[in-house]
Protein backbone atom coordinates (compact mmCIF):
# COMPACT_ATOMS: atom_id res chain seq x y z
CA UNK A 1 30.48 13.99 -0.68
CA UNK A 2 27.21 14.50 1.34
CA UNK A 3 26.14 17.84 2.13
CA UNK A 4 23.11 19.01 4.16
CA UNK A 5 21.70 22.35 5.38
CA UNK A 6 18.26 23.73 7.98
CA UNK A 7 16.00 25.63 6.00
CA UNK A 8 13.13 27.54 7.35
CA UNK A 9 10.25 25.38 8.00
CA UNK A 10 7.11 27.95 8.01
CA UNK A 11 7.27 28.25 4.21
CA UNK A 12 5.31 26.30 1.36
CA UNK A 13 7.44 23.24 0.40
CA UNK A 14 7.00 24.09 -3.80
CA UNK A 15 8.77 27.59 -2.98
CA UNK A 16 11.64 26.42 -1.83
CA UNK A 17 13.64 24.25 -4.22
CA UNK A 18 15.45 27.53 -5.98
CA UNK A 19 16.71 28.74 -2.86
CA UNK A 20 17.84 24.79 -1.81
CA UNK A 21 19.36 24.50 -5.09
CA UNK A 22 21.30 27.41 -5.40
CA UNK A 23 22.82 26.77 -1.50
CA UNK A 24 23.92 23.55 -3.17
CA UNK A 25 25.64 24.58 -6.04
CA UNK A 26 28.14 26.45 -3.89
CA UNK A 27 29.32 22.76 -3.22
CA UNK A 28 29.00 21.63 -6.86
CA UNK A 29 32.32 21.44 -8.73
CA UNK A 30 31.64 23.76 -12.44
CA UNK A 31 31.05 21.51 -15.14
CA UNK A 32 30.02 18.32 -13.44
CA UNK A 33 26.30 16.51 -14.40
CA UNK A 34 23.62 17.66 -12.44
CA UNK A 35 20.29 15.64 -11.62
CA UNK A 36 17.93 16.72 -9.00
CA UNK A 37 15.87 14.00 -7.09
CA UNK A 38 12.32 15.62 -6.12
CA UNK A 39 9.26 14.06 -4.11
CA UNK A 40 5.78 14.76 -5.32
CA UNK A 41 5.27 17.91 -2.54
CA UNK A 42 7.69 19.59 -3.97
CA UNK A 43 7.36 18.63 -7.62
CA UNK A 44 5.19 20.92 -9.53
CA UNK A 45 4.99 22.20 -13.06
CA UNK A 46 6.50 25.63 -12.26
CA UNK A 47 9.47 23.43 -10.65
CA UNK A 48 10.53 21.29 -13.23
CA UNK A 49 10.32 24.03 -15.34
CA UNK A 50 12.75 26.27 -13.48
CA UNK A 51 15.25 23.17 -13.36
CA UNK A 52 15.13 22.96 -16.99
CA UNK A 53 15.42 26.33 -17.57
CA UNK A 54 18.52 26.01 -15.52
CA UNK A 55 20.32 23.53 -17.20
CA UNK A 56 19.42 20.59 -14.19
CA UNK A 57 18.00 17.42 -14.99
CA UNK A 58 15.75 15.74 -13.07
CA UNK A 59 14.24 12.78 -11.05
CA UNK A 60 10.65 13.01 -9.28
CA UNK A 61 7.59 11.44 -8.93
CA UNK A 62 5.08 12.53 -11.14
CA UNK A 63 2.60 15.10 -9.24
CA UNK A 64 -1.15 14.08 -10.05
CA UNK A 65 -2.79 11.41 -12.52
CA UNK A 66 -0.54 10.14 -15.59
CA UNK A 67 -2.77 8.94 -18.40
CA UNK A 68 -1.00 5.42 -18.34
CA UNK A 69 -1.24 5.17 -14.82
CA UNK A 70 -3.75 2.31 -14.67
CA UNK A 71 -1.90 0.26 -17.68
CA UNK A 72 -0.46 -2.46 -15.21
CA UNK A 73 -0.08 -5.04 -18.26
CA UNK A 74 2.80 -6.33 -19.44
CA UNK A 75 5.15 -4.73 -16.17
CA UNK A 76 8.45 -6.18 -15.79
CA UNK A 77 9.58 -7.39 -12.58
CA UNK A 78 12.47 -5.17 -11.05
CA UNK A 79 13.47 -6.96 -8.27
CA UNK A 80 12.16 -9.37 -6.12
CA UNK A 81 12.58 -11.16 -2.66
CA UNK A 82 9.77 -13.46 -1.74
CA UNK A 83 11.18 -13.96 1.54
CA UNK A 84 11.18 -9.96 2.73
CA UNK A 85 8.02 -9.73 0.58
CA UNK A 86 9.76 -7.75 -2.17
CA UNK A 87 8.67 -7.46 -5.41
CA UNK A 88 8.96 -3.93 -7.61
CA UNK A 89 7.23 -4.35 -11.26
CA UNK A 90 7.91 -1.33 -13.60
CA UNK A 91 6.76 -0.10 -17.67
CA UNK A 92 8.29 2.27 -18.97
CA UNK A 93 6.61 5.26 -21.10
CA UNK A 94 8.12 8.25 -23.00
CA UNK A 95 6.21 10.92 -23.83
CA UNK A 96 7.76 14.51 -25.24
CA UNK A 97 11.54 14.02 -24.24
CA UNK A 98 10.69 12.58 -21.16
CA UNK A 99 10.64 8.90 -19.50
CA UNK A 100 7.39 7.83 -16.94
CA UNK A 101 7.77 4.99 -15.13
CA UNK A 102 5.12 3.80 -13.82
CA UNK A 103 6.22 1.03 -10.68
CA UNK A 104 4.48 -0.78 -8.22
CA UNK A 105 5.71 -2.17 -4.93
CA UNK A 106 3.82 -4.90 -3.20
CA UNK A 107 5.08 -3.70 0.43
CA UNK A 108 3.54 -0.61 -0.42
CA UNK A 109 0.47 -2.31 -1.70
CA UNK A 110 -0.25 -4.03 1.37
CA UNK A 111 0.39 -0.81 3.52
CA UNK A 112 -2.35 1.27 1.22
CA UNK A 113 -4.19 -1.50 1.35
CA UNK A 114 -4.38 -1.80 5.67
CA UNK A 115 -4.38 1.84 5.77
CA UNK A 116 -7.84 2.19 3.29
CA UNK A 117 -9.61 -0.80 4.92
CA UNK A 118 -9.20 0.49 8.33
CA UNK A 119 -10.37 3.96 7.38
CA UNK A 120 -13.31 2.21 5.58
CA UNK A 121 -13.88 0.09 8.48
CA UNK A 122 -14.16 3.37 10.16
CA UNK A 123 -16.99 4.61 7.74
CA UNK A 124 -19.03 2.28 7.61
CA UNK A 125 -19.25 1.83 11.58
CA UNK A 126 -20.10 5.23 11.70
CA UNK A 127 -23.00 4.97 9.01
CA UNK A 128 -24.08 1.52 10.89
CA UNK A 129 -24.27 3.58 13.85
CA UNK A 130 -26.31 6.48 12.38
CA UNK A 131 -28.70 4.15 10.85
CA UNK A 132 -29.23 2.12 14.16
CA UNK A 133 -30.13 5.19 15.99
CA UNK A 134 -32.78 5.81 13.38
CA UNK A 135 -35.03 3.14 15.89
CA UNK A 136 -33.28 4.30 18.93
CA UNK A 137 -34.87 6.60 21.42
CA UNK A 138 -33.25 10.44 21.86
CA UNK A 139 -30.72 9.81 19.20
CA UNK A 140 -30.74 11.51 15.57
CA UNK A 141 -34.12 10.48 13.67
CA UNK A 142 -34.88 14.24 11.83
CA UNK A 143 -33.51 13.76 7.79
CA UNK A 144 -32.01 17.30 7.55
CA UNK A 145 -29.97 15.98 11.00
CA UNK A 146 -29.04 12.89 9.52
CA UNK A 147 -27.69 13.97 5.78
CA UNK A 148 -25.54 16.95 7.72
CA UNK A 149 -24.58 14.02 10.03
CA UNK A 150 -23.51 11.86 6.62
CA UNK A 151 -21.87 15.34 5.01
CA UNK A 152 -19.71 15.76 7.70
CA UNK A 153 -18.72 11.91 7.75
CA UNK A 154 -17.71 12.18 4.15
CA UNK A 155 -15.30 14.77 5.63
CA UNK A 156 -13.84 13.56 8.20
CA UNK A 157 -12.96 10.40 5.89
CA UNK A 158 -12.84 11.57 1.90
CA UNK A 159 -10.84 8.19 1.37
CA UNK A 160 -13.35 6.23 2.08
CA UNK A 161 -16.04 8.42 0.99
CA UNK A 162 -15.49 8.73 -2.35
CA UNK A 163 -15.60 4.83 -2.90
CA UNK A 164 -19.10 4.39 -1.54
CA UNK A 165 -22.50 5.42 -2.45
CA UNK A 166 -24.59 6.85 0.33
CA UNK A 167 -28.21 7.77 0.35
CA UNK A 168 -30.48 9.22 3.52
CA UNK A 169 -34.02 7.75 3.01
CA UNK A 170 -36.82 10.50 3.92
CA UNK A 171 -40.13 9.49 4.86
CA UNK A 172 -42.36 9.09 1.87
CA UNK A 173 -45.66 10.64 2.96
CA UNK A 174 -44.37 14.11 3.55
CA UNK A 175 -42.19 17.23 1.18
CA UNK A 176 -39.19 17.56 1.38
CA UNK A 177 -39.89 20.90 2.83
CA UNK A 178 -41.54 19.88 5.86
CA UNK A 179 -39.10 20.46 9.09
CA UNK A 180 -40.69 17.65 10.99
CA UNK A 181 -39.78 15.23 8.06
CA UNK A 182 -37.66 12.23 9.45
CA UNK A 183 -35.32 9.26 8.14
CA UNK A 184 -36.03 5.60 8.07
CA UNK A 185 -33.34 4.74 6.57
CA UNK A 186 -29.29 5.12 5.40
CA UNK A 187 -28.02 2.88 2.59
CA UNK A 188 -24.59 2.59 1.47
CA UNK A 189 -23.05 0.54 -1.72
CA UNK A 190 -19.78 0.82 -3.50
CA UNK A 191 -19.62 2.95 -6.24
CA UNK A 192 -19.64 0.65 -9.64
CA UNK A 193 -16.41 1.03 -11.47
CA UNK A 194 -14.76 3.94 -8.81
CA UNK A 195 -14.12 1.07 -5.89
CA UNK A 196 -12.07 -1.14 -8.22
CA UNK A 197 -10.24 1.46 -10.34
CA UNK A 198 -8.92 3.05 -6.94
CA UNK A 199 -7.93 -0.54 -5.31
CA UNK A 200 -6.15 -1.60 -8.51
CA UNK A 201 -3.84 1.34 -8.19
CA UNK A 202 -2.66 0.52 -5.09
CA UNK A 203 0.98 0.70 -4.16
CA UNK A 204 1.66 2.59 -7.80
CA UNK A 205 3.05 5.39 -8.24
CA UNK A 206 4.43 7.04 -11.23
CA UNK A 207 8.41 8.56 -11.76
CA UNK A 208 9.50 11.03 -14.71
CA UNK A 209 12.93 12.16 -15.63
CA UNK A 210 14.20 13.63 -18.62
CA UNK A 211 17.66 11.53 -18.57
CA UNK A 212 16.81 9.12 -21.26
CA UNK A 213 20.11 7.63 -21.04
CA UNK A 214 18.86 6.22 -18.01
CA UNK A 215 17.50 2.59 -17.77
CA UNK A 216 13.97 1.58 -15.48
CA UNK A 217 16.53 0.09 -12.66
CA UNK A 218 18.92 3.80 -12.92
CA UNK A 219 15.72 5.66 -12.64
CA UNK A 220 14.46 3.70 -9.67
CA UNK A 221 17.56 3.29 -8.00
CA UNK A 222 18.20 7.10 -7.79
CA UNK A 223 14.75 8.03 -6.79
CA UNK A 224 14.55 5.31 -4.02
CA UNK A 225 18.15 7.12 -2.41
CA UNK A 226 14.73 9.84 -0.75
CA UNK A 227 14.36 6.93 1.38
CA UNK A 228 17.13 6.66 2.86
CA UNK A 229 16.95 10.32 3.41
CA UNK A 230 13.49 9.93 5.26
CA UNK A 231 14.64 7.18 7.20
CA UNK A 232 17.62 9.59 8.70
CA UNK A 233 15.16 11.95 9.49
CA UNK A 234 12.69 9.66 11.11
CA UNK A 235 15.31 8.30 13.41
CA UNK A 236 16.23 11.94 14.34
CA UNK A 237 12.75 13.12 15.06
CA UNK A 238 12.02 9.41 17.11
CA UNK A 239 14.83 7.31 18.62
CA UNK A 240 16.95 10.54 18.48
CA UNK A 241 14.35 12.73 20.28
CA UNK A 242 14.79 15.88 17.72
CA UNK A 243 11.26 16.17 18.31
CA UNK A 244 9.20 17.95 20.03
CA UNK A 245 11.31 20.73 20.77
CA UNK A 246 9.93 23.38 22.97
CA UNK A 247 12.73 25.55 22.52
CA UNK A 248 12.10 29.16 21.47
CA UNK A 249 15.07 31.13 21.20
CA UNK A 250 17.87 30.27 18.21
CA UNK A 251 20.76 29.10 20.21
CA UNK A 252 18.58 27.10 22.33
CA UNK A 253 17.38 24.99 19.72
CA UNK A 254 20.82 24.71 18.25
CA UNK A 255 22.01 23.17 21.80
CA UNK A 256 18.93 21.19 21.67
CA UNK A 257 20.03 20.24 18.20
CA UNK A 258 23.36 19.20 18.86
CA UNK A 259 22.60 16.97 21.65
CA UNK A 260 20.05 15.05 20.37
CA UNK A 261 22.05 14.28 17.12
């Protein structure tokens, strides 16, 4: 049986899994195995904790760094389909009653990978663009300027930031102090060691559960049922038109609602 239900959506996602669990257990025949399949938003500390303390078990994808998360040797190969561009590798840890599985997809490594080189792409331009204006009449050449220019780069892309070096050359015949002091130059290398460690975890991603009777294909087959979940709700929000919805009162976004789906 399926079962679904509208929760608020002004609300932080980690504070809402008691009240979503405890709406589904009115639907939950006493007695029968319970696991809970959790995405990293939702899947903190505090949360897993609860379910345990509730007698749940769970399935979720571990919520920050896991200490073997860079130990891509000797992964097993899932599944594959060279023709759809398949491939899902997977190791297994266990570490205090609980199973990691650390996985990696090659779809997703090629989407992580498009998505990082266009935003460094991006950053670079940017810095190529500040430098050149260093020569170029009315455009930035003061070094305070420029570094606040550079700051606020590594802001608006922290992605891409945090794999390169970048340094703001002063001129070198004045302080530091001196409010007249310009830039000659901007310079920009990857950072040694950072750039290669984050590109090697690429399309990885680690899952923990603390059903040990479960094998790597059991654990990855329940957690990858969220997908099918977020594809529903893509479809509704897109080709359904749930969304945008400009409606304000209750009952009109109910009608609103019900026609779109």
């Amino acid at each position: 049986a399926k079962y679904s239900e509208l929760f608020p959506g002004n609300q932080y996602e980690a504070d809402t899994l008691g009240g979503m669990v405890r709406s589904l257990e009115e639907h939950l025949e006493p007695g029968c195995d319970r696991t809970i399949v959790i995405d990293a938003g939702i899947a903190t500390e505090e949360n897993l904790k609860w379910l345990k303390d509730n007698h749940y078990h769970y399935v979720a994808v571990n919520r920050g760094k896991a200490p073997f998360a860079k130990e891509f040797s000797g992964m097993k190969v899932l599944t594959e389909d060279e023709k759809k561009g398949v491939k899902i590798e997977v190791k297994r840890f266990i570490q205090e009653q609980e199973v990691y599985l650390l996985c990696r997809s090659e779809k997703k490594i090629q989407k992580e990978r498009s998505m990082r080189t266009r935003v460094e792409q991006l950053f670079t331009e940017r810095l190529e663009y500040y430098r050149a204006g260093l020569n170029v009449p009315h455009r930035t050449k003061r070094y305070g300027k420029a570094v606040e220019l550079v700051g606020k780069l590594k802001e608006k892309y922290p992605r891409a930031a945090k794999l390169y070096e970048v340094e703001v050359k002063p001129e070198a015949d004045k302080p530091a102090t001196d409010k007249s002091l310009k830039a000659v130059d901007i310079v920009w290398k990857e950072k040694e060691g950072t750039y290669d460690r984050e590109t090697t975890q690429e399309g990885s991603y680690v899952l923990r559960t603390d059903r040990l009777d479960l094998g790597d294909e059991e654990i990855w087959g329940i957690y990858t049922m969220l997908g099918q979940i977020e594809y529903a709700f893509l479809c509704m929000k897109s080709s359904l038109g749930l969304r945008p919805n400009f409606h304000q009162k209750e009952d009109r976004v109910d009608t609103h609602m019900f026609i779109s789906v």
